[in-house]
C-alpha atoms as a PDB file:
ATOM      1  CA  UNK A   1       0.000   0.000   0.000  1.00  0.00           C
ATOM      2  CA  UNK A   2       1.101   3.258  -0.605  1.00  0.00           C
ATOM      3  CA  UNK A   3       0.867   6.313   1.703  1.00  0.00           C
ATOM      4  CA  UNK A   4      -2.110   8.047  -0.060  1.00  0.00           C
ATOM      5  CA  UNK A   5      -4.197   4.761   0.482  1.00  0.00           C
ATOM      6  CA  UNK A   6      -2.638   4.577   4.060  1.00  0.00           C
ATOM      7  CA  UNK A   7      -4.305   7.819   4.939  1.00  0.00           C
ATOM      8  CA  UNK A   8      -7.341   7.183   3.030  1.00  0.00           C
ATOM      9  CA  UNK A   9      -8.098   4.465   4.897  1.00  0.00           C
ATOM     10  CA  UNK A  10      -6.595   5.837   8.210  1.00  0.00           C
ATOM     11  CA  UNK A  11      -9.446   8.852   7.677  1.00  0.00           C
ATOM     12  CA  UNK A  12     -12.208   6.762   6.766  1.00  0.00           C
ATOM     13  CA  UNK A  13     -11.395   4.632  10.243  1.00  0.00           C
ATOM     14  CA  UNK A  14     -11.711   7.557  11.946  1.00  0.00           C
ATOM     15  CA  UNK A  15     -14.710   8.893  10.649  1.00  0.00           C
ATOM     16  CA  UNK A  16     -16.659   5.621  10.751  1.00  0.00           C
ATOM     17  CA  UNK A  17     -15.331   5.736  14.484  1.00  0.00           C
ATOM     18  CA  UNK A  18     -16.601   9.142  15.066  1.00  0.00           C
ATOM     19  CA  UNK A  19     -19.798   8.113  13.436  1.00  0.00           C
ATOM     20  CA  UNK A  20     -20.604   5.203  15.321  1.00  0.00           C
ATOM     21  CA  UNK A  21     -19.940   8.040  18.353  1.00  0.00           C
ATOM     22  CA  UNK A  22     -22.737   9.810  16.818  1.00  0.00           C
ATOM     23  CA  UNK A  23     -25.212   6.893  16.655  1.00  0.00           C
ATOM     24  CA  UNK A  24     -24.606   6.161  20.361  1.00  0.00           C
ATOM     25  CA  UNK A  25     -24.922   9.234  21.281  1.00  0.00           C
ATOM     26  CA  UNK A  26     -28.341   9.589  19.027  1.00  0.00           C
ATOM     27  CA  UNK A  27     -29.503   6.300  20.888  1.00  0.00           C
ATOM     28  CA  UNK A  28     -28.904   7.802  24.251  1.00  0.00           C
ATOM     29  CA  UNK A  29     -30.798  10.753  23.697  1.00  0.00           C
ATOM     30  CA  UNK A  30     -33.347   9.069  22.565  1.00  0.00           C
ATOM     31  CA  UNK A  31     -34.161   6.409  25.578  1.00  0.00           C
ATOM     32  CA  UNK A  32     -32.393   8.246  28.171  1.00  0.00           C
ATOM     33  CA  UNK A  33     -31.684  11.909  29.262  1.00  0.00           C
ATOM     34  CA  UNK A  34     -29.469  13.934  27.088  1.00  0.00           C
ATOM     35  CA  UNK A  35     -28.556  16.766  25.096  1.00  0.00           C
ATOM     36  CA  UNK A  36     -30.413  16.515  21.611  1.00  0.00           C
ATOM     37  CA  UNK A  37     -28.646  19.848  20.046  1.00  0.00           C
ATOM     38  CA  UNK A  38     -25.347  17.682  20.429  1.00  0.00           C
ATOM     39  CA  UNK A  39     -26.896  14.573  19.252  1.00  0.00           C
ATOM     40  CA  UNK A  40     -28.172  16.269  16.171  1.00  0.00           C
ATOM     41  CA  UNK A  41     -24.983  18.395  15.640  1.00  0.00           C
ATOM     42  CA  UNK A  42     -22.587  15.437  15.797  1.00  0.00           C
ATOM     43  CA  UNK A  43     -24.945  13.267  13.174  1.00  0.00           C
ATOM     44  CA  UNK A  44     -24.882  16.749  11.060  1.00  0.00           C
ATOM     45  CA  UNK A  45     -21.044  16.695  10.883  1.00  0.00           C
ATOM     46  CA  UNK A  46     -20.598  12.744  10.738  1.00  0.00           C
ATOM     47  CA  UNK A  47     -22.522  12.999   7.676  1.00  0.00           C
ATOM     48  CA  UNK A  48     -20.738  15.622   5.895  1.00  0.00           C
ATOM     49  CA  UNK A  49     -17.934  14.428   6.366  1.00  0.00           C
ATOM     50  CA  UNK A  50     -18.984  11.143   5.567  1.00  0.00           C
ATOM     51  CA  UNK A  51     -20.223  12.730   1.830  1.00  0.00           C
ATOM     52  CA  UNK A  52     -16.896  15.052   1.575  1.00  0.00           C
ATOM     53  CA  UNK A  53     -14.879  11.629   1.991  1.00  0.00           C
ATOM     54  CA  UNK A  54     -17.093   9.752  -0.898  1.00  0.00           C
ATOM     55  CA  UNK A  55     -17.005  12.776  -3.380  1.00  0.00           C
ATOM     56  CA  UNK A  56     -13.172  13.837  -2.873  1.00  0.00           C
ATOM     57  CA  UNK A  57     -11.254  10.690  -1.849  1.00  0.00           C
ATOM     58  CA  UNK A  58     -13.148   7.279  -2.241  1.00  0.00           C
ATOM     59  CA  UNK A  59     -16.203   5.333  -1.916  1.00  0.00           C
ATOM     60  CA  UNK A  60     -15.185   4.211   2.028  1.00  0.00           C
ATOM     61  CA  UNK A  61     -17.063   7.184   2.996  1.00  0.00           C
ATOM     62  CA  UNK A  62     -20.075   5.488   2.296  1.00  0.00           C
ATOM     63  CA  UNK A  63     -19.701   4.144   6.021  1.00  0.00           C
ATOM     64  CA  UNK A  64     -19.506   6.906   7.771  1.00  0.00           C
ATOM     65  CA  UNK A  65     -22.406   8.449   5.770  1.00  0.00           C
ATOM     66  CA  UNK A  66     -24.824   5.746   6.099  1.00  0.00           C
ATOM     67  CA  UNK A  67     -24.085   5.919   9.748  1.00  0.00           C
ATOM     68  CA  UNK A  68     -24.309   9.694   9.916  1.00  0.00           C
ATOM     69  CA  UNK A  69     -28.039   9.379   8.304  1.00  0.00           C
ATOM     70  CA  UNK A  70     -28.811   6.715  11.221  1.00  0.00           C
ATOM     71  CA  UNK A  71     -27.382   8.623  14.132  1.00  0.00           C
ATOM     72  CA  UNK A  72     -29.523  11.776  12.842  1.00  0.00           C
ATOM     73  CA  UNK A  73     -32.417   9.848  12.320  1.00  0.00           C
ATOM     74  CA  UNK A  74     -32.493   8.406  15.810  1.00  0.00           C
ATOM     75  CA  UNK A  75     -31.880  12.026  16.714  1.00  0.00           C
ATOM     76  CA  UNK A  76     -34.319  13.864  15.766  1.00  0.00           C
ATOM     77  CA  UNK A  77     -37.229  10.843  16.660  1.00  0.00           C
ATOM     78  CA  UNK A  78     -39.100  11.775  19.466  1.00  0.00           C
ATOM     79  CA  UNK A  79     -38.123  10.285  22.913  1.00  0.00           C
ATOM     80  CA  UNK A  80     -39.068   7.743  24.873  1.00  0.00           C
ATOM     81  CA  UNK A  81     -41.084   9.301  28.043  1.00  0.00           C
ATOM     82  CA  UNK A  82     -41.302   7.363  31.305  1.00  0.00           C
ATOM     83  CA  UNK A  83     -45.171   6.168  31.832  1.00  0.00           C
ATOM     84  CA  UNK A  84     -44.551   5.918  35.473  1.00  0.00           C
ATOM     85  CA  UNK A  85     -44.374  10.277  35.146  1.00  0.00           C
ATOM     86  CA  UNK A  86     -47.220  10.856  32.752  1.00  0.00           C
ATOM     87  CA  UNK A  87     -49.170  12.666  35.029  1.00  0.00           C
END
């Protein structure tokens, strides 16, 4: 391998990483307590990136895109409320 695909790959590790970040951060604002403007953000970025990667370097961006689309989708559903405090 040469360096180019060496760093390619290196940066599409690293996003996928920070992606799957994103959708367990999504997942924990959605059944627990937790800051949805961060959760949303991060899922925002992840999939930028994730798009930047596939249309400038290669198609292992496709990763951290479909997991960027996940973690925003889990973000932005509505959250799980506790039945025990529906009153």
């Amino acid at each position: 391998m040469s360096e180019e695909e060496l760093m390619i790959n290196f940066a599409a590790l690293s996003f996928s990483t920070l992606s799957i970040g994103a959708v367990a951060l999504a997942w924990l604002t959605l059944y627990g307590k937790g800051h949805r403007f961060f959760a949303i953000f991060l899922a925002v970025v992840s999939l930028g990136m994730g798009v930047y990667f596939v249309l400038n370097f290669a198609a292992a961006g496709w990763v951290p895109t479909g997991l960027g689309a996940l973690a925003l989708l889990l973000s932005v559903l509505p959250g799980k409320r506790d039945s025990n405090n529906a009153g």
